[in-house]
Protein backbone atom coordinates (compact mmCIF):
# COMPACT_ATOMS: atom_id res chain seq x y z
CA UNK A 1 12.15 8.67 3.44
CA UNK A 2 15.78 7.94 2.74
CA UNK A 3 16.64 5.15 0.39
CA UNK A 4 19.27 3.86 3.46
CA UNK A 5 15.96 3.67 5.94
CA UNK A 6 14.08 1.46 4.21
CA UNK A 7 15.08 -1.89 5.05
CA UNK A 8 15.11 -5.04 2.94
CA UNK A 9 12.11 -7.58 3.36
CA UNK A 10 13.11 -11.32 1.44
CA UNK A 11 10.36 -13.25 1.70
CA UNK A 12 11.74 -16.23 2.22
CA UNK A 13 13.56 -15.29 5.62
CA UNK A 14 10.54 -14.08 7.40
CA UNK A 15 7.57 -16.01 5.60
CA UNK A 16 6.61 -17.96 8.74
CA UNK A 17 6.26 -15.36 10.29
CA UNK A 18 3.93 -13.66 7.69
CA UNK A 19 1.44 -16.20 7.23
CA UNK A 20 1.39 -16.19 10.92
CA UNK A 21 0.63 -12.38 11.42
CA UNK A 22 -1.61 -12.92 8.07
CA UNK A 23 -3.78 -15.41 10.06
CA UNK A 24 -3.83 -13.52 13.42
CA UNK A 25 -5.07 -9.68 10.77
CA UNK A 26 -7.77 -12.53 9.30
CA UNK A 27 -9.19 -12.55 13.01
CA UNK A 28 -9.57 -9.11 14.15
CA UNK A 29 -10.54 -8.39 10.84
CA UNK A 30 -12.96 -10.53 11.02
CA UNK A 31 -14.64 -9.53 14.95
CA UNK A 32 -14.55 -5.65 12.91
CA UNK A 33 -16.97 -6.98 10.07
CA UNK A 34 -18.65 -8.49 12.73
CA UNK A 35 -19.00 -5.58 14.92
CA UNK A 36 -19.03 -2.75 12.69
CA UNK A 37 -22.02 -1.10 10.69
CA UNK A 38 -21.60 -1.87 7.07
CA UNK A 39 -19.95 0.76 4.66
CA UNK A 40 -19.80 0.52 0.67
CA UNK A 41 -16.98 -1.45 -0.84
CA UNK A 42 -16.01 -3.06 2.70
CA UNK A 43 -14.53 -0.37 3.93
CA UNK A 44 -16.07 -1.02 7.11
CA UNK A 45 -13.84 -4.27 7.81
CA UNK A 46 -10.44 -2.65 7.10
CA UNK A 47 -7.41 -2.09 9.55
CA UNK A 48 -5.17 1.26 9.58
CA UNK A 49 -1.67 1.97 9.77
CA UNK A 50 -1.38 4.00 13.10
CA UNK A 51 2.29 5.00 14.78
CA UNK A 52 2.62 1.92 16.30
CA UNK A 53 1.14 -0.58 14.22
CA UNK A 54 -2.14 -1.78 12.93
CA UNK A 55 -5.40 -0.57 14.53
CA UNK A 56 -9.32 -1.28 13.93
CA UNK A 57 -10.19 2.06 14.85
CA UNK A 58 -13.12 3.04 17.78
CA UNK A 59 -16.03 0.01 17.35
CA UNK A 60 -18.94 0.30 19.37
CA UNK A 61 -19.97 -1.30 22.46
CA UNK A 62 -23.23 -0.59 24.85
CA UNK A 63 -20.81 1.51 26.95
CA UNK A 64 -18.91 3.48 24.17
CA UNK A 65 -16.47 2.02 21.87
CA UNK A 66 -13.17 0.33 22.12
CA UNK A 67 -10.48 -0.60 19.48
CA UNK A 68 -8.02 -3.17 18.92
CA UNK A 69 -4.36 -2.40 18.05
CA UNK A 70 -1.28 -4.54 16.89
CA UNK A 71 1.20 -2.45 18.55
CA UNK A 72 4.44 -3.66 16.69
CA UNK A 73 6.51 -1.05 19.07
CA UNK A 74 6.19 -3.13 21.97
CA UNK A 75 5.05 -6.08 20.17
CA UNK A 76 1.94 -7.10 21.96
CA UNK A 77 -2.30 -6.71 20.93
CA UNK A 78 -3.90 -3.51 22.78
CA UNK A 79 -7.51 -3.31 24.00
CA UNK A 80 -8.84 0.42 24.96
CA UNK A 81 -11.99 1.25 25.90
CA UNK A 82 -13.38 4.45 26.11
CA UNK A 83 -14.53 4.38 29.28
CA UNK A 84 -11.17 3.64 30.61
CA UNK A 85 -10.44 -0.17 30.76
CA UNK A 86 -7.30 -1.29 29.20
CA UNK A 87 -5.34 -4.86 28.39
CA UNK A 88 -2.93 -6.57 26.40
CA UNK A 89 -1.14 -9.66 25.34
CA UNK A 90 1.96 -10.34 24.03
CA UNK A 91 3.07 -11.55 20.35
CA UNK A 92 5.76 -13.58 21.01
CA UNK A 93 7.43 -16.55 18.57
CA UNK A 94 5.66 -19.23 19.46
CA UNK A 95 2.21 -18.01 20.00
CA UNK A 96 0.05 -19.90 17.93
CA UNK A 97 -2.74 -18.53 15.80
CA UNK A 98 -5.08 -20.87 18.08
CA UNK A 99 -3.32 -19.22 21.11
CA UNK A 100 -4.01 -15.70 19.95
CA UNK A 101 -7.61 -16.83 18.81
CA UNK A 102 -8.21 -17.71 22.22
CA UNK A 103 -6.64 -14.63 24.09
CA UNK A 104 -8.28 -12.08 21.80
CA UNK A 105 -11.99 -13.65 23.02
CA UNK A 106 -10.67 -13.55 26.72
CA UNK A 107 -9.95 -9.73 26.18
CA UNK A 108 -13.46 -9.55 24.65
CA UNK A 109 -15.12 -11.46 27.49
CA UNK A 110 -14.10 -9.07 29.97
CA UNK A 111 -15.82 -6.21 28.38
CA UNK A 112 -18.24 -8.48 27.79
CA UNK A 113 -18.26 -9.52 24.17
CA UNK A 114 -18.35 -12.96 22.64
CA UNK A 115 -19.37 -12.01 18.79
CA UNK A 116 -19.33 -14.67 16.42
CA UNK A 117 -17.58 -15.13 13.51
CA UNK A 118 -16.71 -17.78 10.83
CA UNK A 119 -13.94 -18.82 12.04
CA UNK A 120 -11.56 -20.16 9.20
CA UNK A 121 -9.03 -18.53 7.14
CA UNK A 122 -10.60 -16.51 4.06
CA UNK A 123 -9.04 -17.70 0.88
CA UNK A 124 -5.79 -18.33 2.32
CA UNK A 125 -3.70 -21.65 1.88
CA UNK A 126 -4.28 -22.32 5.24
CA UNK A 127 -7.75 -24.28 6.10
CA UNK A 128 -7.34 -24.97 9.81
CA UNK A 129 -10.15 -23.52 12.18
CA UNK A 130 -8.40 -20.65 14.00
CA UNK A 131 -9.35 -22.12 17.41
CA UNK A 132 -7.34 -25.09 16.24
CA UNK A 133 -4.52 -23.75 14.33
CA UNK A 134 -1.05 -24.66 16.23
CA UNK A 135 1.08 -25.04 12.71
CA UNK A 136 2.18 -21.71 12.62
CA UNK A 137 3.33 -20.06 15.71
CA UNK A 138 6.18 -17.90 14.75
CA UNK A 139 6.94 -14.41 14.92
CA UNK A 140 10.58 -12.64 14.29
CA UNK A 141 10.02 -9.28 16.25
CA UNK A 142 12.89 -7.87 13.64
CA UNK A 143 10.91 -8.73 10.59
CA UNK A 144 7.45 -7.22 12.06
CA UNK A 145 9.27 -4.09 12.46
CA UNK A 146 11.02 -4.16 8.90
CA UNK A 147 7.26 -4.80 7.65
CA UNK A 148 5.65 -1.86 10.02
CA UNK A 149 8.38 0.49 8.44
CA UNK A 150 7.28 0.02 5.15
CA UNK A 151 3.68 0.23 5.67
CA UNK A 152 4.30 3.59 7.80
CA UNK A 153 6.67 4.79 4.12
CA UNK A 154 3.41 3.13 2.23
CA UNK A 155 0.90 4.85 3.60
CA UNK A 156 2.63 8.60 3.44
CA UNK A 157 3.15 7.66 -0.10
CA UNK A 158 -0.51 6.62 -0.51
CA UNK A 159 -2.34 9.48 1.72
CA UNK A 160 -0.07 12.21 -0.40
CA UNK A 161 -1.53 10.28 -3.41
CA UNK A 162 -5.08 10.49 -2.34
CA UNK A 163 -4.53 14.28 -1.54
CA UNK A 164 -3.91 14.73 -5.26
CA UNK A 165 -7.65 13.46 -6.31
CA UNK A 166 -11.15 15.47 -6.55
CA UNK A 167 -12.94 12.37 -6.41
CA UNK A 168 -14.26 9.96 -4.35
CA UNK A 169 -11.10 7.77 -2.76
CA UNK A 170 -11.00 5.58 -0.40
CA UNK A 171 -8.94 5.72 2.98
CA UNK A 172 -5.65 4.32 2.90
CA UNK A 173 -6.84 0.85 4.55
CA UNK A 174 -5.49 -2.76 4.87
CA UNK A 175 -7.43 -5.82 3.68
CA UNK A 176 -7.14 -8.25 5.73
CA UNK A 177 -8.12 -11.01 3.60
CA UNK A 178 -5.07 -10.73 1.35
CA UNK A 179 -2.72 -8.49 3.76
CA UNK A 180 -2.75 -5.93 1.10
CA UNK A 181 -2.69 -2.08 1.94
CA UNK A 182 -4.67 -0.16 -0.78
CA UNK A 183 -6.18 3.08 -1.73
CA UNK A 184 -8.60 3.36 -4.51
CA UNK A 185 -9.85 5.50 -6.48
CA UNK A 186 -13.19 5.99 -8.55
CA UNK A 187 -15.02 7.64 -11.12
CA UNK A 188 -17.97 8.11 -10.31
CA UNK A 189 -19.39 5.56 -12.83
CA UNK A 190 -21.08 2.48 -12.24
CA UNK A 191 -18.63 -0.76 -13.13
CA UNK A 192 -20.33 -3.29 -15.68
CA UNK A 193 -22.53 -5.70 -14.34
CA UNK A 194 -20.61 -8.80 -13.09
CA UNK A 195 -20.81 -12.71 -14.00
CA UNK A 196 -23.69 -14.39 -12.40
CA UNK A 197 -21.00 -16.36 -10.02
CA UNK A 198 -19.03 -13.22 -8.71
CA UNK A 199 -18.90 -13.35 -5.05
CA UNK A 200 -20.56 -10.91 -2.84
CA UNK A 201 -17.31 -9.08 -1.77
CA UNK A 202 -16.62 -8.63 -5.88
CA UNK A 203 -19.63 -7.38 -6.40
CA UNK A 204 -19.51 -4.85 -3.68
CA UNK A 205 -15.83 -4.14 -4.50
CA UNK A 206 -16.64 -3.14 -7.99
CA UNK A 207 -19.51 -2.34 -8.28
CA UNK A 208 -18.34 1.27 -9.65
CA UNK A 209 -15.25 1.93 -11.66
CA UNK A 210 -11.83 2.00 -9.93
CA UNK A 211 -8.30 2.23 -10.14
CA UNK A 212 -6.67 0.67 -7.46
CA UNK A 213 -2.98 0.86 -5.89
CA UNK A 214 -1.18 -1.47 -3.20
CA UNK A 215 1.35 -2.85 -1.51
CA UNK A 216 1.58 -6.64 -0.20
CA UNK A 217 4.66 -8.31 1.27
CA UNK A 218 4.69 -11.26 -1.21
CA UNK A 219 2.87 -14.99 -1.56
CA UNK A 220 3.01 -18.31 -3.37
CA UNK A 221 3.12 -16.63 -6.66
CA UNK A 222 4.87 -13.56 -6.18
CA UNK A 223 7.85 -14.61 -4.50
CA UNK A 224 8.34 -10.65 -2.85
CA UNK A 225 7.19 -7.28 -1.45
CA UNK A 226 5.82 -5.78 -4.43
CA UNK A 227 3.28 -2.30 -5.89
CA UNK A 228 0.89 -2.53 -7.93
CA UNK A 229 -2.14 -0.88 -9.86
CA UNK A 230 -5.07 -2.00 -11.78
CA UNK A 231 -8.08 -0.19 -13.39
CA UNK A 232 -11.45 -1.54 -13.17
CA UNK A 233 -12.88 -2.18 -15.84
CA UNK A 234 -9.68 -2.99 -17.75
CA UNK A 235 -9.41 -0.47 -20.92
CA UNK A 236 -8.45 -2.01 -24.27
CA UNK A 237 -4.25 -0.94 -24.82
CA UNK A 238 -3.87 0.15 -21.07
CA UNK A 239 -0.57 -2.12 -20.75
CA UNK A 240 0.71 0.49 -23.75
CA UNK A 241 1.43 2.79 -21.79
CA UNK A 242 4.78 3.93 -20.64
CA UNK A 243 5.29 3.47 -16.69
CA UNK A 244 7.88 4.99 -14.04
CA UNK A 245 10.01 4.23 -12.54
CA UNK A 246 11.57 2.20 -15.38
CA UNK A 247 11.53 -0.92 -13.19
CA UNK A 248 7.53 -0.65 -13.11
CA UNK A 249 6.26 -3.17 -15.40
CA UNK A 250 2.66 -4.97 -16.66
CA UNK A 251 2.05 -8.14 -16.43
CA UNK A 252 -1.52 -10.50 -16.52
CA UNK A 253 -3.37 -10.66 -13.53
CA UNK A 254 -6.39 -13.44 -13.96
CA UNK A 255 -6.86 -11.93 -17.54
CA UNK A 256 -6.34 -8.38 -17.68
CA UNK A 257 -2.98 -6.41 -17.36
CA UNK A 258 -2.12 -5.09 -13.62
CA UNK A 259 1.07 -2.65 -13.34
CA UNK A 260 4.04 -4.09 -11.11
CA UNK A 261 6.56 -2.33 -8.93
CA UNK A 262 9.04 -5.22 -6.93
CA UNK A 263 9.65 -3.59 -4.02
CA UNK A 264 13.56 -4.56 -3.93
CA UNK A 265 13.64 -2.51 -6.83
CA UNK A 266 12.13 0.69 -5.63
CA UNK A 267 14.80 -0.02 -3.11
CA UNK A 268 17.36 0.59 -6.05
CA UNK A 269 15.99 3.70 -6.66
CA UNK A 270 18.04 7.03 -5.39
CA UNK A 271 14.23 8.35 -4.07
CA UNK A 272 12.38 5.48 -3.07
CA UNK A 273 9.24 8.31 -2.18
CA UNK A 274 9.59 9.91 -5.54
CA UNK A 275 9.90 6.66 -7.67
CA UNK A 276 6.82 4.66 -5.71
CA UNK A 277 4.85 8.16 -6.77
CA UNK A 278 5.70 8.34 -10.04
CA UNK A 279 4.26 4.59 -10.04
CA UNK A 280 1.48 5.81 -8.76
CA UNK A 281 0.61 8.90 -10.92
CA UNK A 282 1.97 7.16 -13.78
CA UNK A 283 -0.56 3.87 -13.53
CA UNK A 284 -3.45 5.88 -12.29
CA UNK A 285 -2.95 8.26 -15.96
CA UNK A 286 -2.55 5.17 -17.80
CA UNK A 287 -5.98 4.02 -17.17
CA UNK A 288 -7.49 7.51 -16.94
CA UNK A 289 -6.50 7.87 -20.03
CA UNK A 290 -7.71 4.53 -21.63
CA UNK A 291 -10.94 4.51 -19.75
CA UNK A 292 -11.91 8.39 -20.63
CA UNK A 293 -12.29 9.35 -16.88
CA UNK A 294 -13.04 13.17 -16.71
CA UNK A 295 -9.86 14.96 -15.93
CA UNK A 296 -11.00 17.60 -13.92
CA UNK A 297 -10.81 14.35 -11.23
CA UNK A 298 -6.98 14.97 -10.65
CA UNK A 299 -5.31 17.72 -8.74
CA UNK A 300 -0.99 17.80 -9.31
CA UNK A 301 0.45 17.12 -5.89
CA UNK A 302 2.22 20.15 -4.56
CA UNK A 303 5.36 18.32 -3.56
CA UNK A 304 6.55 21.35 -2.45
CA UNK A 305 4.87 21.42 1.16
């Protein structure tokens, strides 16, 4: 992608708005753990970029499956069934996070669902009961779209990253829990065994070793869309090593270092594609490297095709 079609994405114009969208990911998310079989490392929870949005992917139902989409095109929430029932809401400013709880189970009551889930934010600022949420209600249908088109550039970037790996990798998928969209990679090593008061979602996470890429739009401490990379466990000298593009930087992350890529400043870049890859390759041989993971485990991308 062109460095002119990437649009900008402050923070601080369209954060409403993001915790917002955050909260109403945090509830499909949630019916998907609910309704899905479990996979390893969560993978079974996670939402998917698709070509018009967000998307759960097929879960199943007594009659076949159906899936839930954020279609950020038209700007509304898509139910399809397979077995040919259809419906939809719209995401408009103003619709509360209680408002959307309550469509979303009205769409599953008429294909006769009501599934359960715990229904508060997951470590999120925000400690409101969905059902009762009516503080944030805003969506700016031009910042959605800025935020779609960089997921979409994301997760080309990511998927011709994965391509580049012999290993196991995960998809390219979106965590819900902290709107991040990541791919990860392992090596086919078990991780360390964790502190006795790790939570179950750590210890599933890593409970082999990784190195881990992703995008996120910004928070309370990191006031912007930014990259990043971290290697699990954390290899003595990793933040040594030289990173690309030259804006790419390490910092501490809860303590051990984690590689940093602001996304306004991939935006600087004359190939935004090429410089978020070079982050990419660049972090993941950094901890390679300090870890000792085989090499045979990485292909070079044929950026040719």
């Amino acid at each position: 992608m062109k460095k002119s079609q990437l649009p900008e994405l402050p923070l601080e114009e369209w954060e409403e708005t993001q915790i917002t969208l955050h909260l109403w990911l945090q509830i499909v998310g949630k019916l998907k753990m609910e309704l899905m079989p479990k996979r390893n490392h969560w993978w079974h929870i996670t939402l998917l970029v698709s070509s018009k949005g967000l998307t759960t992917g097929p879960m199943p139902h007594d009659k076949g499956n159906f899936t839930f989409e954020f279609n950020f095109v038209d700007h509304k929430l898509e139910l399809v069934t397979s077995w040919g029932f259809e419906n939809s809401f719209k995401l408009d400013d103003g619709l509360s996070v209680a408002g959307f709880y309550n469509k979303i189970y009205k769409l599953l009551d008429e294909i006769g669902l009501n599934p359960k889930i715990l229904g508060v934010p997951y470590d999120h600022p925000c400690k409101e009961a969905f059902a009762d949420c009516d503080t944030y209600n805003r969506y700016q249908a031009d910042y959605v779209n800025r935020f779609f088109e960089i997921l979409v550039f994301t997760n080309n970037a990511f998927q011709a990253f994965s391509g580049c790996f012999m290993g196991k990798v995960s998809p390219v998928q979106l965590y819900w829990h902290h709107m991040d969209l990541a791919v990860t990679r392992f090596s086919g090593e078990p991780g360390p065994p964790m502190w006795d008061n790790a939570s179950k979602a750590d210890k599933e996470a890593y409970s082999h070793e990784v190195i881990s890429a992703g995008f996120w739009s910004g928070d309370q401490n990191v006031r912007g869309a930014a990259y990043y990379s971290y290697t699990y466990p954390s290899p003595e000298g990793v933040d040594q090593e030289t990173l690309k593009p030259e804006a790419a930087y390490w910092q501490d992350a809860n303590g051990s270092p984690m590689a940093m890529l602001m996304y306004d400043d991939l935006l600087k870049t004359d190939d935004p594609e090429k410089a978020l890859l070079d982050f990419l390759e660049t972090t993941y041989d950094a901890g390679a490297k300090r870890a000792g993971w085989p090499e045979g485990l990485k292909a070079e991308p044929n950026l040719e095709e």
